[in-house]
C-alpha atoms as a PDB file:
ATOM      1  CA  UNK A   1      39.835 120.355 125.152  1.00  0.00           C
ATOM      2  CA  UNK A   2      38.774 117.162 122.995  1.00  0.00           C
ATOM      3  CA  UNK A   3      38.099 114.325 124.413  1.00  0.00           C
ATOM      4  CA  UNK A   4      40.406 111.558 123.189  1.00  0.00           C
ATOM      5  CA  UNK A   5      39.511 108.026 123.674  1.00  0.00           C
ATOM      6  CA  UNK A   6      42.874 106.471 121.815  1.00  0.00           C
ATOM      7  CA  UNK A   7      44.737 108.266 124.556  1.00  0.00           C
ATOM      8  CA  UNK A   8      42.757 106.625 127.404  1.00  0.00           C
ATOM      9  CA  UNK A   9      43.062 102.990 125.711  1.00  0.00           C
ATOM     10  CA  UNK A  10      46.803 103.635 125.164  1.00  0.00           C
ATOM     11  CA  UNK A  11      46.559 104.034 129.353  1.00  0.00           C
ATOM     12  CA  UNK A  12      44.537 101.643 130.120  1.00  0.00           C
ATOM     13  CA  UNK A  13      47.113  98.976 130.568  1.00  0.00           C
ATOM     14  CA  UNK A  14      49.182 100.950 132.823  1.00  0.00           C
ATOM     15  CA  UNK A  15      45.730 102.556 134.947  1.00  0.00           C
ATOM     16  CA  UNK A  16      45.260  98.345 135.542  1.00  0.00           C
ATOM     17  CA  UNK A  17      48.719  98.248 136.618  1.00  0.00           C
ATOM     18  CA  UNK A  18      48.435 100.677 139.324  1.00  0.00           C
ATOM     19  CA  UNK A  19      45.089  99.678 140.520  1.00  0.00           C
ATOM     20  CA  UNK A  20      46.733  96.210 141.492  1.00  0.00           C
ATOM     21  CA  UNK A  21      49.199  98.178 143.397  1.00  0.00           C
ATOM     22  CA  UNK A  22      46.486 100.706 144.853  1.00  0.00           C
ATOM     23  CA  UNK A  23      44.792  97.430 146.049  1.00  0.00           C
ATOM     24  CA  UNK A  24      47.759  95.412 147.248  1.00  0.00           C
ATOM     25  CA  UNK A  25      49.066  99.058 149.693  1.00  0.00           C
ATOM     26  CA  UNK A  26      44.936  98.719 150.696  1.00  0.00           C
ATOM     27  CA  UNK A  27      44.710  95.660 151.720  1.00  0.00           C
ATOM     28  CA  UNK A  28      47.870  94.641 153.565  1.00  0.00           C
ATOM     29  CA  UNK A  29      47.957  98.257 154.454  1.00  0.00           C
ATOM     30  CA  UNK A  30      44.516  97.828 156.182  1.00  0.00           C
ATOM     31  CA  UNK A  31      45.324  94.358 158.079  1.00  0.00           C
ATOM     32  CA  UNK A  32      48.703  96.089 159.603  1.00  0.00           C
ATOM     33  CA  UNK A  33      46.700  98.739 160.827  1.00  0.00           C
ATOM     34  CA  UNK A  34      43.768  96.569 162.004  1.00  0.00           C
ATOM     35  CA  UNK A  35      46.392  94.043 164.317  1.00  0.00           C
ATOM     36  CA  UNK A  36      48.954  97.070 165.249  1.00  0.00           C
ATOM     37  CA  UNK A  37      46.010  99.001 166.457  1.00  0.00           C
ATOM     38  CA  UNK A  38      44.376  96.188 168.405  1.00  0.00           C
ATOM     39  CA  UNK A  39      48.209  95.792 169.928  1.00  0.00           C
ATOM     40  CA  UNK A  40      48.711  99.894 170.679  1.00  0.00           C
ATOM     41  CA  UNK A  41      45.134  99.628 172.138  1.00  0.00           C
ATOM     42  CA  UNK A  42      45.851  97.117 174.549  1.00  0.00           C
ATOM     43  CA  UNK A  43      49.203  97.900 175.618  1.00  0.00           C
ATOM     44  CA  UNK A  44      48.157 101.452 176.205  1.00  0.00           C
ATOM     45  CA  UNK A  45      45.759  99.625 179.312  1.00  0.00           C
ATOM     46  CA  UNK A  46      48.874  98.021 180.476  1.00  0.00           C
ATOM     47  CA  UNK A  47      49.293  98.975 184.577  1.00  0.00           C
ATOM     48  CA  UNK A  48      53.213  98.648 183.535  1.00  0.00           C
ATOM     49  CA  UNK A  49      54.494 102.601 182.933  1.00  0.00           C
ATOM     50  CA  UNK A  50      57.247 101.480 181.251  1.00  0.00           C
ATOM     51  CA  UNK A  51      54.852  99.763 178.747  1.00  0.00           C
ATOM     52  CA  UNK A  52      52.016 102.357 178.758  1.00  0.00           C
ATOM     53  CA  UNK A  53      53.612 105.346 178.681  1.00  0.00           C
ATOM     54  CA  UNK A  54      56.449 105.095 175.610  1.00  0.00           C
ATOM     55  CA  UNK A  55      53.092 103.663 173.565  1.00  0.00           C
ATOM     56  CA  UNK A  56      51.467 106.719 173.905  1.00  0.00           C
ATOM     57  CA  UNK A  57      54.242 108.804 172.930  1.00  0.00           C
ATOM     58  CA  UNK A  58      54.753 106.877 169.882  1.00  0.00           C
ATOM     59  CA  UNK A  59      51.276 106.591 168.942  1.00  0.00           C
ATOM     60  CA  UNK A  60      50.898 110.363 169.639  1.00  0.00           C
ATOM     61  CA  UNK A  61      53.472 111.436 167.420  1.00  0.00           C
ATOM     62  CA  UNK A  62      52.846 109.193 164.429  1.00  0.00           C
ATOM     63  CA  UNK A  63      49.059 110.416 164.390  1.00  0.00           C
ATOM     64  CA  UNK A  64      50.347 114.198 164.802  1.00  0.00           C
ATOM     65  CA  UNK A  65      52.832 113.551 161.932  1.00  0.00           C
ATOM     66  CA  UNK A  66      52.251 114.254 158.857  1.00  0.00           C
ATOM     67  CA  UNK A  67      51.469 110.567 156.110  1.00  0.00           C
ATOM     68  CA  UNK A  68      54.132 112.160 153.655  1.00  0.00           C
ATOM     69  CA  UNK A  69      56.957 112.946 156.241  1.00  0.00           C
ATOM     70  CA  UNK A  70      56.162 109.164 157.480  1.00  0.00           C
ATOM     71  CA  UNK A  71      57.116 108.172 154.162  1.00  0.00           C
ATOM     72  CA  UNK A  72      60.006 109.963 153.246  1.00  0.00           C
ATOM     73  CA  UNK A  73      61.284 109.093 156.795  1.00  0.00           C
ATOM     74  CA  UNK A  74      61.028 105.462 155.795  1.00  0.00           C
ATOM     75  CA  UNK A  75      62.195 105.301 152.363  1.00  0.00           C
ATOM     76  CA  UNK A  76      65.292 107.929 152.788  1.00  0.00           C
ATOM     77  CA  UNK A  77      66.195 108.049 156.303  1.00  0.00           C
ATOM     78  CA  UNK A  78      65.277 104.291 157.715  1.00  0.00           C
ATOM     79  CA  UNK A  79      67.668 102.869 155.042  1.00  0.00           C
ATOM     80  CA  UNK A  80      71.061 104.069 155.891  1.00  0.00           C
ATOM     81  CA  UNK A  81      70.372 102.465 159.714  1.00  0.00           C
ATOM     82  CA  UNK A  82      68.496  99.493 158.859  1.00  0.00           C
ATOM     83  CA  UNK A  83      67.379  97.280 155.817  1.00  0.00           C
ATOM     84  CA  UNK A  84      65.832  99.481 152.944  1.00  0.00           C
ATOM     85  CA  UNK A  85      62.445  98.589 151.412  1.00  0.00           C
ATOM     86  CA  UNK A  86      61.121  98.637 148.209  1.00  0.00           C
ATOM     87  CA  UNK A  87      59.057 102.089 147.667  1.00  0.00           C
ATOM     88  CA  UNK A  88      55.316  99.783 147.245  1.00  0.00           C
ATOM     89  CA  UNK A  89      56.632  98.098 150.767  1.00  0.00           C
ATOM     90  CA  UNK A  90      57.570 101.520 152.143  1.00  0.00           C
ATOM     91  CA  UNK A  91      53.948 102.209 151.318  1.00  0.00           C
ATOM     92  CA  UNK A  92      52.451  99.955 152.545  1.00  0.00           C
ATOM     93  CA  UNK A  93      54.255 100.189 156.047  1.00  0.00           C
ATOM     94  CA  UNK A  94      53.937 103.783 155.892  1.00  0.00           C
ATOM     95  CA  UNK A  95      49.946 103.569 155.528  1.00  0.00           C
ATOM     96  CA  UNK A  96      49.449 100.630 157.999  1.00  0.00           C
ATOM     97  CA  UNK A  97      51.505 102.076 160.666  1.00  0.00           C
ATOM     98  CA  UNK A  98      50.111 105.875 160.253  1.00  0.00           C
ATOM     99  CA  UNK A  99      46.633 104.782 160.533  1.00  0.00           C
ATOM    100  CA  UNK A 100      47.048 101.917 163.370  1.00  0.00           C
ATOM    101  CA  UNK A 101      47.742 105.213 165.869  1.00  0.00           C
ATOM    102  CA  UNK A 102      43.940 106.350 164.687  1.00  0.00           C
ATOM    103  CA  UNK A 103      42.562 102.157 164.708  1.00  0.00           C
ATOM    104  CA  UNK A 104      44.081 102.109 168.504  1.00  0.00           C
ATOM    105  CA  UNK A 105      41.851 104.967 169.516  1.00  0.00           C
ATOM    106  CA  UNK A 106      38.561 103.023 167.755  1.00  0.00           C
ATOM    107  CA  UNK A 107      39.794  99.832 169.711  1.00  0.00           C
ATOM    108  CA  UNK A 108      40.090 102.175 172.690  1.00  0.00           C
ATOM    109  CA  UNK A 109      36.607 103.597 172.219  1.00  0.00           C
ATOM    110  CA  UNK A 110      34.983 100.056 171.724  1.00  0.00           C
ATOM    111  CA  UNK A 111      36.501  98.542 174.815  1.00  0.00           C
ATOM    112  CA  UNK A 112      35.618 101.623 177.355  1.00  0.00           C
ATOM    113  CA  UNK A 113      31.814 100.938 175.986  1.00  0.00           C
ATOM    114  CA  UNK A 114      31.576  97.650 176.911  1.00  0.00           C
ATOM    115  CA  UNK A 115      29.093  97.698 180.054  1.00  0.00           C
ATOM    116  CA  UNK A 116      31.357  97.501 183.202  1.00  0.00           C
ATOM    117  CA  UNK A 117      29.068  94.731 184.253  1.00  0.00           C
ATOM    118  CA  UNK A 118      30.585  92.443 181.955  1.00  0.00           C
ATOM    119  CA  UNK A 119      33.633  92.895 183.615  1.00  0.00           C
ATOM    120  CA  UNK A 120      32.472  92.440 186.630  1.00  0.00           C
ATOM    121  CA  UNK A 121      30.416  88.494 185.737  1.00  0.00           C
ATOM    122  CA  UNK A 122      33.817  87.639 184.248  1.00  0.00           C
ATOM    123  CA  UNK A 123      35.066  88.028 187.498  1.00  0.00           C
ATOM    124  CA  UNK A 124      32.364  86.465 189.245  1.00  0.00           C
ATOM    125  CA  UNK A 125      32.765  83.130 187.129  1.00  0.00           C
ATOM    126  CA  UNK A 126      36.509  83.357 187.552  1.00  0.00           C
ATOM    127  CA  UNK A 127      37.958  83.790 184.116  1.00  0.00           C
ATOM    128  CA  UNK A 128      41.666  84.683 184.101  1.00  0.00           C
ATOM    129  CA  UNK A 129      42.257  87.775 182.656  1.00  0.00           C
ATOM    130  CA  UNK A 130      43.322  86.251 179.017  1.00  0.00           C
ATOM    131  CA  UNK A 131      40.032  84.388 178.162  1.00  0.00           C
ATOM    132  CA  UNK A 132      38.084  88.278 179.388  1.00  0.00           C
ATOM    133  CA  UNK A 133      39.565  89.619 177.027  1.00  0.00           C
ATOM    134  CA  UNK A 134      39.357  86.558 174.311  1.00  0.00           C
ATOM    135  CA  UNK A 135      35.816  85.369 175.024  1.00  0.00           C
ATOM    136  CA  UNK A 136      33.933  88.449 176.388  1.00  0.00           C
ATOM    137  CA  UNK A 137      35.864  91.914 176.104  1.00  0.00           C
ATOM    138  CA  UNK A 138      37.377  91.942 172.470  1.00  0.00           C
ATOM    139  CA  UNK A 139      33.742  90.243 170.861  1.00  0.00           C
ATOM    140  CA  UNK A 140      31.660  93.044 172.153  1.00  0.00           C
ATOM    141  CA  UNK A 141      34.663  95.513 171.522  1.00  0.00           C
ATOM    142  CA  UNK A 142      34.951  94.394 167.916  1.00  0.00           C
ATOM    143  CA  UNK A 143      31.163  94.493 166.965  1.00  0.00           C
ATOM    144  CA  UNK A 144      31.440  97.997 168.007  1.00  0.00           C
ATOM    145  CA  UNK A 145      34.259  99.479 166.402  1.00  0.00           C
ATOM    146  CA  UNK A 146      33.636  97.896 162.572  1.00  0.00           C
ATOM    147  CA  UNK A 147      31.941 100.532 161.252  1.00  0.00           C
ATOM    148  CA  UNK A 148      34.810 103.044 162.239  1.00  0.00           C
ATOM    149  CA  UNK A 149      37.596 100.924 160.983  1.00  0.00           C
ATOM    150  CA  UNK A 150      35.453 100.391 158.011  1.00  0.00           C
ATOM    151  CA  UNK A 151      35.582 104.123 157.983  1.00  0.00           C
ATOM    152  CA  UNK A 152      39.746 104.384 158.236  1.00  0.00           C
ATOM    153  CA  UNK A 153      39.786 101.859 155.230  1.00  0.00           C
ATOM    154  CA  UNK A 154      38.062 104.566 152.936  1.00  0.00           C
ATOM    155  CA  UNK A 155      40.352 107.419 154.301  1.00  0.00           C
ATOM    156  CA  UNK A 156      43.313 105.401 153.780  1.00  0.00           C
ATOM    157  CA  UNK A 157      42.658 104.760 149.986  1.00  0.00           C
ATOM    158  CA  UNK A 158      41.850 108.442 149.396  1.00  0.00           C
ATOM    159  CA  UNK A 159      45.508 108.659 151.160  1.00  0.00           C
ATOM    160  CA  UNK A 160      47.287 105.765 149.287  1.00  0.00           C
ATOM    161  CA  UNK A 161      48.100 107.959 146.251  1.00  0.00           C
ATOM    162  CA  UNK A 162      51.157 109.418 148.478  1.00  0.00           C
ATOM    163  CA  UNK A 163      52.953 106.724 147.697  1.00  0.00           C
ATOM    164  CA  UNK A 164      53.810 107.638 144.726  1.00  0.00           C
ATOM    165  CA  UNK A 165      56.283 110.384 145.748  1.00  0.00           C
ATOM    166  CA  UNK A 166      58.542 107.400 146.812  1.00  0.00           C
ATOM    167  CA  UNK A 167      57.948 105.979 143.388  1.00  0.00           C
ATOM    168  CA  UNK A 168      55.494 103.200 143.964  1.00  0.00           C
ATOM    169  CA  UNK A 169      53.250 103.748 140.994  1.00  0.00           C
ATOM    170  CA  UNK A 170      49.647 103.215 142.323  1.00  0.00           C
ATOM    171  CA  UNK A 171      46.857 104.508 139.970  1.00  0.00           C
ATOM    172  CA  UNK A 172      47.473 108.357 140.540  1.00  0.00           C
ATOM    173  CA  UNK A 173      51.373 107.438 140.045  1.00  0.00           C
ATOM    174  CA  UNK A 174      50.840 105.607 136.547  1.00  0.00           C
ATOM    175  CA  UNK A 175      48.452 108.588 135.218  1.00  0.00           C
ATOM    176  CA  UNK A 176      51.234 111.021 136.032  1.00  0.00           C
ATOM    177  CA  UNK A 177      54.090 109.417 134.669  1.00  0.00           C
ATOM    178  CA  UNK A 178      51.515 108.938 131.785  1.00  0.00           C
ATOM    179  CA  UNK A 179      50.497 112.488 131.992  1.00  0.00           C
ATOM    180  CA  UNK A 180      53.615 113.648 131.592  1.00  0.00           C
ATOM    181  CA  UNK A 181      54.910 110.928 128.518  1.00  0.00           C
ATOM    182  CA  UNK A 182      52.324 112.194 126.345  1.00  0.00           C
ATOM    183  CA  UNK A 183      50.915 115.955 127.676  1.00  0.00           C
ATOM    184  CA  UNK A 184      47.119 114.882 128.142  1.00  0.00           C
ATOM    185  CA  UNK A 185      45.302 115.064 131.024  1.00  0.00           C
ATOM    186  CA  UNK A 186      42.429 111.949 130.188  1.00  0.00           C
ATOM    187  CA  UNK A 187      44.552 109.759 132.460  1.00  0.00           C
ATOM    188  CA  UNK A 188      44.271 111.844 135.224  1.00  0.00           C
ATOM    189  CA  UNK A 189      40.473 112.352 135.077  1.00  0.00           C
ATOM    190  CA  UNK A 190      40.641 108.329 134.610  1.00  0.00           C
ATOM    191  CA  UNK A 191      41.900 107.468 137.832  1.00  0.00           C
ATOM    192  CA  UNK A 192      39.874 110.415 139.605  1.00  0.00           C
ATOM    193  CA  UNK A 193      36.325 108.304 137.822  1.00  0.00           C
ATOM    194  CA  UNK A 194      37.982 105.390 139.447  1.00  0.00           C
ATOM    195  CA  UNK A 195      38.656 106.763 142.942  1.00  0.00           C
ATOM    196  CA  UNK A 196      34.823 108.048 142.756  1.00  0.00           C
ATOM    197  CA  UNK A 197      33.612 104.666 141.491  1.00  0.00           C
ATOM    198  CA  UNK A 198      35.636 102.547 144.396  1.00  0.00           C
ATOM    199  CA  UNK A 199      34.770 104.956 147.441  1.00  0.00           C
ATOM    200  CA  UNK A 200      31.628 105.709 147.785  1.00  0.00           C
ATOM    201  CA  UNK A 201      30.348 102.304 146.962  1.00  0.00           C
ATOM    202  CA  UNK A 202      32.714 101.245 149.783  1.00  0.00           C
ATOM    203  CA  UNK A 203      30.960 104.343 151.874  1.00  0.00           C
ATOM    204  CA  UNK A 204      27.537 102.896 151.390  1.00  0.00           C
ATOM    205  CA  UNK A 205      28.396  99.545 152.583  1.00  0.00           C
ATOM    206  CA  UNK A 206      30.040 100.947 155.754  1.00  0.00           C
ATOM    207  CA  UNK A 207      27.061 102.671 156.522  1.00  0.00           C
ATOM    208  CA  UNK A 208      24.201  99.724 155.449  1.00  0.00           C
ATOM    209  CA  UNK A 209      26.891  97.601 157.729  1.00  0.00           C
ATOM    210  CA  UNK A 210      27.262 100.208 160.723  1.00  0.00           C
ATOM    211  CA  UNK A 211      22.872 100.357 161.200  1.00  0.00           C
ATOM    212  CA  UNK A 212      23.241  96.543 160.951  1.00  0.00           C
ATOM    213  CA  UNK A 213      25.239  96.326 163.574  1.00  0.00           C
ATOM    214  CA  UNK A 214      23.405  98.801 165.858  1.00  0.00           C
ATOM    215  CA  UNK A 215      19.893  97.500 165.526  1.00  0.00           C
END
């Protein structure tokens, strides 16, 4: 097969489109998961059952659910009991609340490492149990769960192209509906370059920041 360059200018507006959409499911994506998973985290070290327990379960079956059944869940089902949402806000829910169930287990991780003496000179100087966690539990916690988040950021924009079965067109979604307009296939190898070009710079970084953070 040729290689034609008219048909990859033709896309090029369109591959531009759908990175802005692959970016905007990222990013807000990423800070739902980030806060949700800090919030699952904690509440699953509540000492109230009735708060501990029903976390679990939920968290359990999102992360044991499959990202696509999420979605459709949300965009078809959700709707006839609630408000519907636009499919890039279906999305974006979909990705932040799918991975905040694997975020609450990094949280979870980073807080059962901190040294159980640091719990214990909180106690001695009398802290309540709010500035612990503030001013010397979630610091230490945080420094040591940045490289895995980092980590869940790169998984979830390999994962972000699923969106477009709900018909928000990220960059996969534009180079299919392109795709199929005009029966090439540059468009596709396009946005695979681009997914290439965005990760593993983004894997580097994680990696330079994680033996940063360890030294």
């Amino acid at each position: 097969m040729n290689w034609d360059w008219q048909v990859v200018d033709d896309f090029m507006p369109r591959f531009w489109d759908g990175v802005l959409v692959t970016l905007q499911a990222l990013a807000i994506g990423t800070l739902i998961a980030f806060a949700l998973g800090l919030v699952w985290a904690l509440a699953q070290r509540s000492t109230l059952m009735w708060v501990r327990w029903p976390v679990i379960a939920v968290t359990e079956f999102i992360r044991n659910t499959p990202l696509l059944v999420q979605l459709f869940f949300l965009f078809y089902v959700v709707p006839n009991f609630g408000p519907s949402m636009s499919p890039l806000t279906t999305g974006i829910v979909g990705l932040g609340l799918h991975y905040s169930t694997y975020t609450a287990e990094v949280y979870r991780a980073g807080i059962d490492g901190v040294p159980v003496g640091q719990w214990e000179a909180a106690t001695a100087l009398s802290l309540s149990k709010g500035r612990t966690w503030r001013a010397v539990i979630l610091p230490q916690a945080i420094r040591r769960v940045v490289p895995p988040l980092g980590n869940y950021v790169v998984a979830m924009l390999k994962d972000s192209p699923m969106i477009a079965t709900i018909g928000a067109l990220d960059m996969l979604g534009e180079a299919q509906a392109f795709s199929n307009e005009t029966f090439t296939t540059e468009a596709l190898t396009v946005v695979g370059v681009a997914f290439i070009v965005i990760a593993y710079p983004a894997s580097l970084l994680i990696r330079a920041l994680e033996r940063r953070l360890v030294r």
